[in-house]
Protein backbone atom coordinates (compact mmCIF):
# COMPACT_ATOMS: atom_id res chain seq x y z
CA UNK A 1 -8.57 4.26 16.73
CA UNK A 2 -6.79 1.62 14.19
CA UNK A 3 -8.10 3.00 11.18
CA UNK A 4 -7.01 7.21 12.48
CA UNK A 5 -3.65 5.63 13.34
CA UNK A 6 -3.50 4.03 9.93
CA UNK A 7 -4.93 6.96 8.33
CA UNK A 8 -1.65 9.25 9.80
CA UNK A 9 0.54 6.95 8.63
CA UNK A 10 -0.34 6.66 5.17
CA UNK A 11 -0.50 10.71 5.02
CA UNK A 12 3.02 10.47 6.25
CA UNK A 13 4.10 8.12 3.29
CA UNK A 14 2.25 10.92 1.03
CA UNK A 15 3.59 13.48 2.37
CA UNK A 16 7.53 11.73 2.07
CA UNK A 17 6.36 10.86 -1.51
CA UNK A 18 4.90 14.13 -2.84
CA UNK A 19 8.29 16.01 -1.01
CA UNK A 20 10.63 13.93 -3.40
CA UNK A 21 11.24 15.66 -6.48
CA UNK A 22 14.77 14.79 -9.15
CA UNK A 23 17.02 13.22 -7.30
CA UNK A 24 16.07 14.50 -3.88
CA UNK A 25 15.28 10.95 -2.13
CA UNK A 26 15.98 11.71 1.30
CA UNK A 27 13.91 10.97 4.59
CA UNK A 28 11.95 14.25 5.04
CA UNK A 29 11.73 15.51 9.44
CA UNK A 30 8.04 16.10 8.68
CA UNK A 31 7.40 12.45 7.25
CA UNK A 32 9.16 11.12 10.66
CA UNK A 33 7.03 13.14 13.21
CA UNK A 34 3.73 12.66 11.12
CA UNK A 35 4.37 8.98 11.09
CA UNK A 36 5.61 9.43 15.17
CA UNK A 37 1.95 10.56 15.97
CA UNK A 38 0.59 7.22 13.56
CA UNK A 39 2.15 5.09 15.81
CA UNK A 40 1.67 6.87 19.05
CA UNK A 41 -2.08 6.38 18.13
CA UNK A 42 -1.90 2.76 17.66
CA UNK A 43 0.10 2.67 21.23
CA UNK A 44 -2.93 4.10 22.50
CA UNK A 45 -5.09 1.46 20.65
CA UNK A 46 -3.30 -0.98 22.07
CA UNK A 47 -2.94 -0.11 25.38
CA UNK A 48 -6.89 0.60 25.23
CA UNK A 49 -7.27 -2.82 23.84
CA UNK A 50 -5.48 -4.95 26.25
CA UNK A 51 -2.78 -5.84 23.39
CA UNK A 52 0.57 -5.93 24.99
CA UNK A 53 2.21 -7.66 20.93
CA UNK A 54 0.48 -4.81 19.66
CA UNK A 55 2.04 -2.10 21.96
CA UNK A 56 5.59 -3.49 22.10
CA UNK A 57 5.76 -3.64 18.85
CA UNK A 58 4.67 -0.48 17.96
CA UNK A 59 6.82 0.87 20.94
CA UNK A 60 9.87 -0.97 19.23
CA UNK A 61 8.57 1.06 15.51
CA UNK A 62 8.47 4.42 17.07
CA UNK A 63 11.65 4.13 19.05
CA UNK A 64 13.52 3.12 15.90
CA UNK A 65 11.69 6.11 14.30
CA UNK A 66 12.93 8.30 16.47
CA UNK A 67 16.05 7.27 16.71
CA UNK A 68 16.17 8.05 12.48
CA UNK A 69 14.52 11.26 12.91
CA UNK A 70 17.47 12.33 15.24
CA UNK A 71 20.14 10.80 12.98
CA UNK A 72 18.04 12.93 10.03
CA UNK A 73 18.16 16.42 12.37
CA UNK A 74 21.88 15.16 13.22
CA UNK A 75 21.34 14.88 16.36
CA UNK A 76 22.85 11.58 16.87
């Protein structure tokens, strides 16, 4: 499950590279939520693997993840 959660997150940081275009450098919603399942993935790997380092701190990556996707959909 480590490499499919790795996997997600590197098509997130493709798919935040390939939406930049000019001068258009912001934080695209999609790369946040494709990068949100990544992580929630590795959770899942590390819950499944008895790794409580491992799950905090990918618990402490997707709440700060979330908490810039909101800021990003201005919800915060």
């Amino acid at each position: 499950m480590t490499i499919l959660g790795l996997s997600i997150l590197t098509i997130a940081w493709l798919v935040q590279f390939f939406s930049m275009s000019g001068k258009d450098l912001k934080i695209k919603p999609l790369f946040l939520v494709i990068y949100c399942l990544g992580v929630m993935i590795l959770i899942i790997d590390g819950i499944l693997a008895g790794s409580k380092p491992v799950i905090w701190g990918n618990t402490a990556c997707i709440v700060t993840t979330g908490l810039v996707l909101a800021k990003v959909k201005k919800l915060l």
